[in-house]
N, C-alpha and C. Protein backbone atom coordinates (compact mmCIF):
# COMPACT_ATOMS: atom_id res chain seq x y z
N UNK A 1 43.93 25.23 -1.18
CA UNK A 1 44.09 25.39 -2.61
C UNK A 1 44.40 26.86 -2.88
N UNK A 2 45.54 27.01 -3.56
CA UNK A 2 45.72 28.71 -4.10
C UNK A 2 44.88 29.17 -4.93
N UNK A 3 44.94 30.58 -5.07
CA UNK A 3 43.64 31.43 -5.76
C UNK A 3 45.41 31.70 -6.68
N UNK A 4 44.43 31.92 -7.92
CA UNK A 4 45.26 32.98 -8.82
C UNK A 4 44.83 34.50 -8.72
N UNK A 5 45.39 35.09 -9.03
CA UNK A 5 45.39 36.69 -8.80
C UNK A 5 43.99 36.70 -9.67
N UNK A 6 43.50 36.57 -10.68
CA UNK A 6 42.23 36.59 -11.43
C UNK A 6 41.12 36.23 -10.13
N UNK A 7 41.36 34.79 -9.31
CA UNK A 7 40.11 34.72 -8.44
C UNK A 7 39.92 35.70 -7.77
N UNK A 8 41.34 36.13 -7.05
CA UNK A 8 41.27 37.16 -5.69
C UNK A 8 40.81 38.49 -6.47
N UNK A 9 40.77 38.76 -7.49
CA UNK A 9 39.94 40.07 -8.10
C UNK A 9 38.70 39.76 -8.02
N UNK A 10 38.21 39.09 -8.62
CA UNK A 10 36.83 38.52 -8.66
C UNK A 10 36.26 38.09 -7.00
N UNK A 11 36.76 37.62 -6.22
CA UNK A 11 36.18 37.70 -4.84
C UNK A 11 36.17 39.18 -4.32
N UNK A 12 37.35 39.46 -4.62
CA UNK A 12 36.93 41.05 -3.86
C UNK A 12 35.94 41.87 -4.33
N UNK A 13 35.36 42.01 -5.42
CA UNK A 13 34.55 42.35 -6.53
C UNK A 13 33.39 42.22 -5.99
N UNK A 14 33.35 40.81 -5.72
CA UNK A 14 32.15 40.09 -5.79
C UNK A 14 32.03 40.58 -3.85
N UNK A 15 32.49 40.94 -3.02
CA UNK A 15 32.55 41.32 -1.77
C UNK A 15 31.85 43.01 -1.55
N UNK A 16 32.53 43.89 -2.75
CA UNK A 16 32.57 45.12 -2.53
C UNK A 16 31.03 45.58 -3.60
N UNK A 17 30.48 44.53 -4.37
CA UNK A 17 29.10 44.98 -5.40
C UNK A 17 28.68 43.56 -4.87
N UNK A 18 27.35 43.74 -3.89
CA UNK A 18 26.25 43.18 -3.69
C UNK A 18 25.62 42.44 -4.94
N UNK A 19 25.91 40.90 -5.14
CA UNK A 19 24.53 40.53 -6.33
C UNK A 19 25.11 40.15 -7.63
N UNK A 20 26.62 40.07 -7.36
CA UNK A 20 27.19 39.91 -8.42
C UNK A 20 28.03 38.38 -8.19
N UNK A 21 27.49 37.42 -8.60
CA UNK A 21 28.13 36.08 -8.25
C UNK A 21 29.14 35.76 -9.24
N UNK A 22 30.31 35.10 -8.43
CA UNK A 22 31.41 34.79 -9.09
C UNK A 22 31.13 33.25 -9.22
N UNK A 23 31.70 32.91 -10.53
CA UNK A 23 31.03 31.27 -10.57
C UNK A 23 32.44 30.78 -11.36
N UNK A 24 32.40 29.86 -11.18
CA UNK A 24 33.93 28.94 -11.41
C UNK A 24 35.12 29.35 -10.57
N UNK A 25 34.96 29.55 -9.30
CA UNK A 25 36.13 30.10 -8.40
C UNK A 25 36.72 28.98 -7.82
N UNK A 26 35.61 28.06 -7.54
CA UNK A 26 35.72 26.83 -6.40
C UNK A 26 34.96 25.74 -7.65
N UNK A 27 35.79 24.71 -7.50
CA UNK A 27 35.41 23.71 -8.25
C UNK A 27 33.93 23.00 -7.63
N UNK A 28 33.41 22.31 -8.44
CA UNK A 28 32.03 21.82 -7.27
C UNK A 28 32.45 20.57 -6.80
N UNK A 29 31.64 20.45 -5.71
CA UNK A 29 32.11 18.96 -5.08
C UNK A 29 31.48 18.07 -5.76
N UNK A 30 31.70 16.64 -5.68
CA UNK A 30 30.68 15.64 -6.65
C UNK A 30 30.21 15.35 -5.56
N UNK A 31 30.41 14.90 -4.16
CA UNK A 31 29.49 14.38 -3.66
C UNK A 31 29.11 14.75 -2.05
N UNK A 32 28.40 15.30 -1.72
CA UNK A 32 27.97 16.44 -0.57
C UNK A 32 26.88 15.51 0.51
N UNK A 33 27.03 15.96 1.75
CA UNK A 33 26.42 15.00 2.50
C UNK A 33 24.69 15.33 2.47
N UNK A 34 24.90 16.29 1.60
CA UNK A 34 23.03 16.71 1.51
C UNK A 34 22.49 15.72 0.69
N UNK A 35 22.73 14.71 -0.40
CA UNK A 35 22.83 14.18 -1.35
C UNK A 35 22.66 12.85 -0.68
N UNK A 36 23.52 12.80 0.47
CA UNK A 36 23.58 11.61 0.95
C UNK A 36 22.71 10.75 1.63
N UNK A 37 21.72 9.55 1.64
CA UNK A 37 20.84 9.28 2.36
C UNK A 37 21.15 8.31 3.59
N UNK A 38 21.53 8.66 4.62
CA UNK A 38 21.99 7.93 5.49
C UNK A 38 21.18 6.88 6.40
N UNK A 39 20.11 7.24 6.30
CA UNK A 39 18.99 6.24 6.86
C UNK A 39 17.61 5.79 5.69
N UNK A 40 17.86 5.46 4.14
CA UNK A 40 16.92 5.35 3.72
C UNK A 40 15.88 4.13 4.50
N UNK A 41 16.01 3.80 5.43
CA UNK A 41 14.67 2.88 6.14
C UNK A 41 13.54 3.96 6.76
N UNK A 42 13.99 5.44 6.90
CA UNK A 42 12.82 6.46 7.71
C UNK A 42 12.78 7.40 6.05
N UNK A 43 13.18 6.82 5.26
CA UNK A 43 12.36 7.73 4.00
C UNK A 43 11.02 7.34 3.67
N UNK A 44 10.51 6.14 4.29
CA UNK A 44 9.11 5.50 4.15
C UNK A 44 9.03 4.24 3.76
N UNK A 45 8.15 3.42 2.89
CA UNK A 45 7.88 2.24 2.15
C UNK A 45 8.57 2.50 0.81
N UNK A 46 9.27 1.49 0.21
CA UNK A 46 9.31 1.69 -1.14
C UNK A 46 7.97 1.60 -2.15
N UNK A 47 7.22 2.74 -2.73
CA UNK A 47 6.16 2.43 -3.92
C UNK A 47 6.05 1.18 -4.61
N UNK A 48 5.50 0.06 -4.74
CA UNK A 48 5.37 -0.30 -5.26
C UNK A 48 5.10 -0.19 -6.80
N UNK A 49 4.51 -1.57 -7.60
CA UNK A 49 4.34 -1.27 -9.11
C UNK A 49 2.77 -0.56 -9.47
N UNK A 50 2.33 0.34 -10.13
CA UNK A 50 1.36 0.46 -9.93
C UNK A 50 0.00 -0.20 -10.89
N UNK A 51 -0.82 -0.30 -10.45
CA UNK A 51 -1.50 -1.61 -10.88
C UNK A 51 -2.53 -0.66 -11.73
N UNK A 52 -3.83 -1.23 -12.37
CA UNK A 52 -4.85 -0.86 -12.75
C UNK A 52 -5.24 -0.82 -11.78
N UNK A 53 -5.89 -1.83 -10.84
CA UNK A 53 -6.08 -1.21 -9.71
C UNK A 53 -5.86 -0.55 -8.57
N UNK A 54 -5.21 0.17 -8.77
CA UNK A 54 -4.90 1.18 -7.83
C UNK A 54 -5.82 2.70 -8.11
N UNK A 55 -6.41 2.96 -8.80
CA UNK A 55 -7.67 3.29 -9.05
C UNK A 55 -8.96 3.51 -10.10
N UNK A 56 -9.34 1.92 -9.42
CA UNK A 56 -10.72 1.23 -10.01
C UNK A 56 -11.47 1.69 -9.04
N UNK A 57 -12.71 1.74 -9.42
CA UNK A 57 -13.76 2.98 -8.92
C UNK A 57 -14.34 1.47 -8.20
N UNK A 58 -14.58 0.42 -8.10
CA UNK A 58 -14.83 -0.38 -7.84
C UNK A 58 -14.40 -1.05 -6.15
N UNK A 59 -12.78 -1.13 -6.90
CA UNK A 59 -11.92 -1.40 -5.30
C UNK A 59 -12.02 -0.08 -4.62
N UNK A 60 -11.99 1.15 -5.12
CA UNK A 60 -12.09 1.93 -3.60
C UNK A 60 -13.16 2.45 -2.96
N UNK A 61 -14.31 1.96 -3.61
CA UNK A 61 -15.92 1.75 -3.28
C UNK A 61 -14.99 0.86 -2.27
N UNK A 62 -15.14 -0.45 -2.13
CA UNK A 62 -14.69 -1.53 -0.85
C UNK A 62 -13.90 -0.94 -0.54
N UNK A 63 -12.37 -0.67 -0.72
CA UNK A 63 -11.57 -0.15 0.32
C UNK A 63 -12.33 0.92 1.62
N UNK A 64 -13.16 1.83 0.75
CA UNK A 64 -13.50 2.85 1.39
C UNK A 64 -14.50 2.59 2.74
N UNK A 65 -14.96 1.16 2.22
CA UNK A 65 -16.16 0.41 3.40
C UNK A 65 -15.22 -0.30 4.55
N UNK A 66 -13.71 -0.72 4.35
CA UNK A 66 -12.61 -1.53 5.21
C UNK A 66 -12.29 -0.39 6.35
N UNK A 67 -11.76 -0.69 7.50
CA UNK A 67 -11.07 -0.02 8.11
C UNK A 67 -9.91 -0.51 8.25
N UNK A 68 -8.46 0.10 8.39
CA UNK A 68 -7.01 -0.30 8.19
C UNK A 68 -6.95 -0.63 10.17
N UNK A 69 -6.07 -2.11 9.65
CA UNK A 69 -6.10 -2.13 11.02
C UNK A 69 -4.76 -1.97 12.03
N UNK A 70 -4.13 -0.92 11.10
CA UNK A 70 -3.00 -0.41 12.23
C UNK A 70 -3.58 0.34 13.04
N UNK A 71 -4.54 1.06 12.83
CA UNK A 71 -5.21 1.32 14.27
C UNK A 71 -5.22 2.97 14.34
N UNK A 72 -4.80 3.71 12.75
CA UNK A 72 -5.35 4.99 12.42
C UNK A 72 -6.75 5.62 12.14
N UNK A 73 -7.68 4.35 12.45
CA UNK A 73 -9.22 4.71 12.08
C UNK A 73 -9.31 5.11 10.52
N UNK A 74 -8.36 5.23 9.47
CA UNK A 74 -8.74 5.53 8.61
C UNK A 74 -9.21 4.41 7.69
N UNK A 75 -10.13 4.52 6.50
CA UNK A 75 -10.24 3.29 5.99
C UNK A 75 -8.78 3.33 5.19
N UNK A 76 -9.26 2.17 4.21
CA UNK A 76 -7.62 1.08 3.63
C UNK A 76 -7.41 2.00 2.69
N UNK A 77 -8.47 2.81 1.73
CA UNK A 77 -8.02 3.61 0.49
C UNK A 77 -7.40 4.48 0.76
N UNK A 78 -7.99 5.31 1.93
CA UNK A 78 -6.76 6.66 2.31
C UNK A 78 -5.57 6.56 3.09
N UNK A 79 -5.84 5.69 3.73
CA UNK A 79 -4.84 5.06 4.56
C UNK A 79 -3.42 5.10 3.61
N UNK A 80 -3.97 3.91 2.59
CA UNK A 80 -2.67 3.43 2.00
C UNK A 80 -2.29 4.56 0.82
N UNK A 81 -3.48 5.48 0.46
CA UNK A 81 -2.79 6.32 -0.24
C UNK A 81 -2.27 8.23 0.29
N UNK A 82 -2.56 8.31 1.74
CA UNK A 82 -2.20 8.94 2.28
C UNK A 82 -0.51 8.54 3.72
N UNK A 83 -0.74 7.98 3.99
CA UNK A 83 0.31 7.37 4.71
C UNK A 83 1.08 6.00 4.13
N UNK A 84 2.34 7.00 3.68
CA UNK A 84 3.28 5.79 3.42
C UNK A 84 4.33 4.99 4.35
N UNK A 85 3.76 5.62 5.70
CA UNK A 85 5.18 4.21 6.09
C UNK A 85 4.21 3.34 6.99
N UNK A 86 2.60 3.34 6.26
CA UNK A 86 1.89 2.00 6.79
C UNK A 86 2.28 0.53 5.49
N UNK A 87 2.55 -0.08 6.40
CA UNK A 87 2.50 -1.79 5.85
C UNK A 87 1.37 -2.31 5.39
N UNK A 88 0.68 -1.79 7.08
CA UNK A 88 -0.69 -2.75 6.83
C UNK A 88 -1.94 -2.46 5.65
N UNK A 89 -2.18 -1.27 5.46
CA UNK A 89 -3.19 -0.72 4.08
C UNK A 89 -2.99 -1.55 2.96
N UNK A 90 -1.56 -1.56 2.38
CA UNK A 90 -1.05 -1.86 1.25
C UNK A 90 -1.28 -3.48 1.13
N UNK A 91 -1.17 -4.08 2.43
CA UNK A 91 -1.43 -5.80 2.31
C UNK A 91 -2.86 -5.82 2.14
N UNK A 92 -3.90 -4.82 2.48
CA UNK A 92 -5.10 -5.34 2.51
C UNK A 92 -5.82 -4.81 1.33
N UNK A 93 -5.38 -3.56 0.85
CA UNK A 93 -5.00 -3.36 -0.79
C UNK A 93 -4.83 -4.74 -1.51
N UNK A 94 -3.96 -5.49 -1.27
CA UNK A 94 -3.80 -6.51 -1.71
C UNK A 94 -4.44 -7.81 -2.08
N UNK A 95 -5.37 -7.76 -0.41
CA UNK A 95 -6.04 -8.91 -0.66
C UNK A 95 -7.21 -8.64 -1.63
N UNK A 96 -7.64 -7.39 -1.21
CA UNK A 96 -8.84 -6.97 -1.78
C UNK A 96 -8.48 -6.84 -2.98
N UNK A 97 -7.57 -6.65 -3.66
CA UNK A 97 -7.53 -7.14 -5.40
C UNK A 97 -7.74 -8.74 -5.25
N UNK A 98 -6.77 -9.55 -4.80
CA UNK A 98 -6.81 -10.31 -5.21
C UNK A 98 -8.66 -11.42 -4.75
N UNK A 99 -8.97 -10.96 -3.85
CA UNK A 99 -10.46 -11.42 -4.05
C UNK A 99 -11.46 -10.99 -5.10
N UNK A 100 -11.27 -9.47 -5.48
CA UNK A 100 -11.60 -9.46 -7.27
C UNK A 100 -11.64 -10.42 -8.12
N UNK A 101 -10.39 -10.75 -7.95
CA UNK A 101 -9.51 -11.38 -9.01
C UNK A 101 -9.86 -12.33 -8.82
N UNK A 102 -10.54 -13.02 -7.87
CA UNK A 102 -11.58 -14.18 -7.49
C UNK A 102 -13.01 -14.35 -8.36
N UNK A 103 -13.16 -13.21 -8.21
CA UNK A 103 -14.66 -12.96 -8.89
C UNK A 103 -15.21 -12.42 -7.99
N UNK A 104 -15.32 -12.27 -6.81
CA UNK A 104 -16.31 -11.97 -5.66
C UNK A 104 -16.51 -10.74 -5.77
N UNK A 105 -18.01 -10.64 -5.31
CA UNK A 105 -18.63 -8.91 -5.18
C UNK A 105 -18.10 -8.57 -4.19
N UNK A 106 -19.12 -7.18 -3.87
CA UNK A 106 -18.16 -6.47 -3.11
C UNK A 106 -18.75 -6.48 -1.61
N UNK A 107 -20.32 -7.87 -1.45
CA UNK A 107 -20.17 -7.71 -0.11
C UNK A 107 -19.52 -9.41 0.35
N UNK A 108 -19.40 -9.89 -0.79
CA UNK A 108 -18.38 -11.05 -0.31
C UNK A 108 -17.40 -10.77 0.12
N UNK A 109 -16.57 -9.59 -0.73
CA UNK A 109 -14.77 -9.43 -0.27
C UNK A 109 -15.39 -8.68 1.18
N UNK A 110 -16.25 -8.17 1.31
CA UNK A 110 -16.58 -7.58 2.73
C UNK A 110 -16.79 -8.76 4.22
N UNK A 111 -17.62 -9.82 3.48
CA UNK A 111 -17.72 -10.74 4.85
C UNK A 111 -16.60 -11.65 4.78
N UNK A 112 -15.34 -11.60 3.73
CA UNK A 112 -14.14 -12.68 3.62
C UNK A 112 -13.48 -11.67 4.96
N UNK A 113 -13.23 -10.52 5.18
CA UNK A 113 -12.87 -9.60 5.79
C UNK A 113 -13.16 -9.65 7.27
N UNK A 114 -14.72 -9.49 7.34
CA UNK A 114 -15.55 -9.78 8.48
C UNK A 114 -15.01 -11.14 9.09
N UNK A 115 -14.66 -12.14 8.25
CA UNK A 115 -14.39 -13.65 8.72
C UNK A 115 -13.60 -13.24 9.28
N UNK A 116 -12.48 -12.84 8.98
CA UNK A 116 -10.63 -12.53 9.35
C UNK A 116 -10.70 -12.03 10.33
N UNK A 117 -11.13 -10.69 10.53
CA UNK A 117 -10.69 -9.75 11.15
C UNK A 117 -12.45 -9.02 12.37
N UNK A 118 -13.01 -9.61 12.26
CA UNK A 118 -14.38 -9.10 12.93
C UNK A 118 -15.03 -7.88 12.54
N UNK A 119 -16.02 -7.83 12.83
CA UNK A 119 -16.99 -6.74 12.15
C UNK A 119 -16.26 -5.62 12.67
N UNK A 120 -15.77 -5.25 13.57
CA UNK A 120 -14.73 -3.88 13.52
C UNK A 120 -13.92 -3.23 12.45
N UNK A 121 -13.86 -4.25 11.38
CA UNK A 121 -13.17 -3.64 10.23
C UNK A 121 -14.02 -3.13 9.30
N UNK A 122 -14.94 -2.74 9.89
CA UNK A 122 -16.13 -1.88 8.81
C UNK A 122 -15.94 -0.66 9.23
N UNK A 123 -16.13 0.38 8.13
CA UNK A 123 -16.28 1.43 9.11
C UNK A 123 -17.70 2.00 9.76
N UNK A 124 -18.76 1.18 9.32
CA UNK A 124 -19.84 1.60 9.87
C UNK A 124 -20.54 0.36 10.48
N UNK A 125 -20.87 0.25 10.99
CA UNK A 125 -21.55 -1.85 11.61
C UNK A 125 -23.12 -1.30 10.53
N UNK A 126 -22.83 -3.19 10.49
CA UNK A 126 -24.57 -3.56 9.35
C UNK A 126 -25.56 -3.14 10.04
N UNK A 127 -26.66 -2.32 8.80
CA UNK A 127 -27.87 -2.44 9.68
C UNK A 127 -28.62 -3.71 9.39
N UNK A 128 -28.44 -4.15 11.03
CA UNK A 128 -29.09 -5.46 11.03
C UNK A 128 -29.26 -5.39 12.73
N UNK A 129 -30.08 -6.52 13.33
CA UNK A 129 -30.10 -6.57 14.78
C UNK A 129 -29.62 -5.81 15.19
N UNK A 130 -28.90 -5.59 16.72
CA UNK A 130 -28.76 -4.90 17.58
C UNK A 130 -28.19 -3.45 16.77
N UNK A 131 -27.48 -3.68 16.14
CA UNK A 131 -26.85 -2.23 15.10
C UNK A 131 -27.36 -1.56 14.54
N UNK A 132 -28.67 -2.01 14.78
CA UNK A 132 -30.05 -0.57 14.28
C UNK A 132 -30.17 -0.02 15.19
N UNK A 133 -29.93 -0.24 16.49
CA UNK A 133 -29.87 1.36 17.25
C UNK A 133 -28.68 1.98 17.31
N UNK A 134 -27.74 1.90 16.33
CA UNK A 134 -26.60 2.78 16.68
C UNK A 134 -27.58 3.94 15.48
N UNK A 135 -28.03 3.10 14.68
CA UNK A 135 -28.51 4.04 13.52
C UNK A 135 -29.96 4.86 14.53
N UNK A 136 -30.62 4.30 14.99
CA UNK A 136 -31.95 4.89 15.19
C UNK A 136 -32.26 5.62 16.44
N UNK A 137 -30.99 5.37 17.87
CA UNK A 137 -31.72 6.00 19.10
C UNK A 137 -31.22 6.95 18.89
N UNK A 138 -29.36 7.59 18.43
CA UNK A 138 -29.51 9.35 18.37
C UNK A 138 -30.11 10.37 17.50
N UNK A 139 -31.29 9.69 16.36
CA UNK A 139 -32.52 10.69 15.95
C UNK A 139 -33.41 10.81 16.98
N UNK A 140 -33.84 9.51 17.51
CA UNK A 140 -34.81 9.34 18.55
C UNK A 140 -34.65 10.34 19.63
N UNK A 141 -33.54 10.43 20.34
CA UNK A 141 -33.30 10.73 21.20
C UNK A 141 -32.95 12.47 21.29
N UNK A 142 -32.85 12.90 20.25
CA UNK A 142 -32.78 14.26 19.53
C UNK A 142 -34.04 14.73 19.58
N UNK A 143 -35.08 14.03 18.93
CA UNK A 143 -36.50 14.82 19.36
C UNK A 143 -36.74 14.53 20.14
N UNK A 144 -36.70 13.49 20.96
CA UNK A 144 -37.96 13.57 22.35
C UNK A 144 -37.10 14.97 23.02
N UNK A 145 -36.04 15.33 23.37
CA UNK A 145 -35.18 16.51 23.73
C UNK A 145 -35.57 17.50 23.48
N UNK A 146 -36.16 17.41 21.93
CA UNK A 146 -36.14 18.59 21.73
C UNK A 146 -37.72 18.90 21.60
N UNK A 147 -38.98 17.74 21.90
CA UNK A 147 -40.15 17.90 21.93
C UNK A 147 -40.37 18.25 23.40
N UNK A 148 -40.19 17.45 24.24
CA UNK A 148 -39.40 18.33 26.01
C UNK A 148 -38.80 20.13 26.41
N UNK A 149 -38.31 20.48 25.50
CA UNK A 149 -37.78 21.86 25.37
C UNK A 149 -38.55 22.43 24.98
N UNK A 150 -39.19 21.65 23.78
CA UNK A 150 -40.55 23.00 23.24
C UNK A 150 -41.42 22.75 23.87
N UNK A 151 -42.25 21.66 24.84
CA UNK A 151 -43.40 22.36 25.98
C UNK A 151 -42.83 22.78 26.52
N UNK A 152 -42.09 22.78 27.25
CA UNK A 152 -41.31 23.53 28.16
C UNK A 152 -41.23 24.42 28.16
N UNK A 153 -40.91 25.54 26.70
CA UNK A 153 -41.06 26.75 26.71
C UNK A 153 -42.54 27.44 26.32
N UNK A 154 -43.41 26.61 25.87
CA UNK A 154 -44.21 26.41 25.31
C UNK A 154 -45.48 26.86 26.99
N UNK A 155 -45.17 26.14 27.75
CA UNK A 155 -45.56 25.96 29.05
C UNK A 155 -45.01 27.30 29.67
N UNK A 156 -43.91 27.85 29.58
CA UNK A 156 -43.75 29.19 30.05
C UNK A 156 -43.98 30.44 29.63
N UNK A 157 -44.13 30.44 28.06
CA UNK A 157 -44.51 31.51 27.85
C UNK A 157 -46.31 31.49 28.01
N UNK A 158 -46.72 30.23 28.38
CA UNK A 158 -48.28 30.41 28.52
C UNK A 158 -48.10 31.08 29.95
N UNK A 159 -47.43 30.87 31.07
CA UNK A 159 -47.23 31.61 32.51
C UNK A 159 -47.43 33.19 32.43
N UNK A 160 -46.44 33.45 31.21
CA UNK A 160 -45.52 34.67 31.54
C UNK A 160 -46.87 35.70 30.96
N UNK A 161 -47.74 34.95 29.95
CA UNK A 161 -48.44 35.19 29.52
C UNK A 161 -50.33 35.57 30.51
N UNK A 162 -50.64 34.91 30.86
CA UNK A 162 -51.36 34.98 32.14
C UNK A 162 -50.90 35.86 33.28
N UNK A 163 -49.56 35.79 33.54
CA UNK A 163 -49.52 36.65 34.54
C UNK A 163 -49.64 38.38 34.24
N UNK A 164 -49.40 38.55 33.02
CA UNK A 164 -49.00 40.45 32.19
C UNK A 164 -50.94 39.93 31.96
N UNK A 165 -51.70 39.48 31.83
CA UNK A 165 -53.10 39.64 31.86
C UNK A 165 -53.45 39.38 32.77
N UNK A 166 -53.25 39.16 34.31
CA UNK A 166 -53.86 39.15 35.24
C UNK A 166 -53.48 40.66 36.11
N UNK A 167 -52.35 41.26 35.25
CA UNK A 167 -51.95 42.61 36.13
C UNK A 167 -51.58 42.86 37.30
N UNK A 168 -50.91 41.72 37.75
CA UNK A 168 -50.29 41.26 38.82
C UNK A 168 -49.02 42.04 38.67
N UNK A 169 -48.28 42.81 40.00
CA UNK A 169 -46.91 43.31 40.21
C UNK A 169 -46.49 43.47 39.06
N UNK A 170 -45.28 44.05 39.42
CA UNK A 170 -44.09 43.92 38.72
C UNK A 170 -43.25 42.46 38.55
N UNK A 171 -43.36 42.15 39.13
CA UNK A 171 -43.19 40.58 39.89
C UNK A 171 -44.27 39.57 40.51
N UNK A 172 -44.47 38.67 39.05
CA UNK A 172 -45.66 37.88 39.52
C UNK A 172 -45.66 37.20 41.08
N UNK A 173 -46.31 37.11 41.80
CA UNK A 173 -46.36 36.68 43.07
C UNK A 173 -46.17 37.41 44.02
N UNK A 174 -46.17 38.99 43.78
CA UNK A 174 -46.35 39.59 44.98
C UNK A 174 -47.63 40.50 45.22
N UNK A 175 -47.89 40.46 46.34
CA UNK A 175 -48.87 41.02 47.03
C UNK A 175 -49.43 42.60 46.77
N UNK A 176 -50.27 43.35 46.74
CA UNK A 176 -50.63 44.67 46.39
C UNK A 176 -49.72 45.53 47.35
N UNK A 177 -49.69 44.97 48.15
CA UNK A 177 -48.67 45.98 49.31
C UNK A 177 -47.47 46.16 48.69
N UNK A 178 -46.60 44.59 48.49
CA UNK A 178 -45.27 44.78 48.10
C UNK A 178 -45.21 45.43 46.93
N UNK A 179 -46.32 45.23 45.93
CA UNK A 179 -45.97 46.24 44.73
C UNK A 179 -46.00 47.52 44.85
N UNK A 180 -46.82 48.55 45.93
CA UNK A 180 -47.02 49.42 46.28
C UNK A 180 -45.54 50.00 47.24
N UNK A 181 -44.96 49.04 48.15
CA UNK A 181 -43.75 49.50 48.25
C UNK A 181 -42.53 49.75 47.22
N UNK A 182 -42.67 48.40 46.25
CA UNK A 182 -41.61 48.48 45.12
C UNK A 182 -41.96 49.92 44.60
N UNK A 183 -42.95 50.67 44.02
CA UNK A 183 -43.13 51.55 43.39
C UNK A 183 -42.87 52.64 43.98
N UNK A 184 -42.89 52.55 45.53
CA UNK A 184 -42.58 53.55 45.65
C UNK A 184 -40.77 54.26 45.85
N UNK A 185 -40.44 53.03 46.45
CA UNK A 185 -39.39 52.85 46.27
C UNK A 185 -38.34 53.62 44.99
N UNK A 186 -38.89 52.75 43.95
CA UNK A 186 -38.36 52.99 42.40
C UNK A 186 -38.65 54.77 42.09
N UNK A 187 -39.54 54.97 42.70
CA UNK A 187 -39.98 56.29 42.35
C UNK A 187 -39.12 56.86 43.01
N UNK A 188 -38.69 57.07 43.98
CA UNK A 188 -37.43 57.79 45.15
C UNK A 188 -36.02 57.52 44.05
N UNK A 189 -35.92 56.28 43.51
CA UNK A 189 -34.50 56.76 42.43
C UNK A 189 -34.84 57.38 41.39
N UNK A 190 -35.58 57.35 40.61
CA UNK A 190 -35.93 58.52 39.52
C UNK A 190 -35.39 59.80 40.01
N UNK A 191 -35.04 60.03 39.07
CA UNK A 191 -34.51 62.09 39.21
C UNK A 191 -35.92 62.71 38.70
């Protein structure tokens, strides 16, 4: 495309003073490949409509008790509202309205869940039978550790203690001789 003598002033201008933009030189393009979406299937999920429930203090109390079972460990509420190119959150979003929408509380929509999908989709197992020791042996097991550590030290400083009152060495367990050599010893490095 030719420049008229007006552009080629104005480019050179705009070449020789830093900061000075020439605007209407070049027509704009209408349609630029930045614009262009060539793979909208890796732009994510399309949003759906958004509901009332999408946040009822209610459903994400339960969502928040579900675990998503694509297999991010997160539960279904953050899941589906932090990661959008999961499927699976958003279907179980789903059900869990629509068991609301049943009437059911919220530990019914929990054992309709449990039916489906096994108690793994909790994020914490019931306390009930065997699943009270997930809750109860690592307190347990924290103090006896740490009731073990304190005789323990408890038991040594009674040693360390007896031995500085029995006036024994420098080193409990040695003999009057060997302390009498150590000392003298030690005394030869002194200046």
């Amino acid at each position: 495309m030719p420049y008229s003598r007006r552009d080629a002033v104005k480019l050179s201008l705009a070449a020789l003073v830093p900061g000075v933009f020439v605007q209407g030189s070049r027509p704009q393009q209408e349609d630029t490949s930045i614009t262009r979406l060539y793979r909208p299937d890796l732009a994510g999920r399309p949003r759906g409509r958004i509901t009332d429930y999408e946040n009822d203090p209610f459903i994400i109390s339960v969502e928040e008790r579900l675990r998503c079972t694509c297999g991010c460990n997160l539960d279904v509420y953050t899941c589906r509202t932090t990661d959008f190119t999961c499927g699976v959150s958003p279907a179980m979003h789903r059900e869990v309205v629509a068991l609301v929408e049943q009437g059911l509380t919220g530990e019914e929509i929990l054992e309709a869940f449990i039916a489906k999908h096994g108690e793994a989709v909790l994020m914490a197992p019931k306390k009930e039978g065997f699943n009270l020791a997930a809750y109860f042996v690592p307190g347990a097991a924290i103090s006896v550790v740490g009731a073990a550590l304190a005789l323990m030290l408890w038991r040594r400083s009674g040693k360390v203690a007896e031995a500085a009152a029995a006036g024994g060495g420098p080193v409990s367990g040695m003999s009057p001789q060997e302390a009498a050599k150590l000392e003298d010893e030690l005394s030869k490095l002194e200046p």
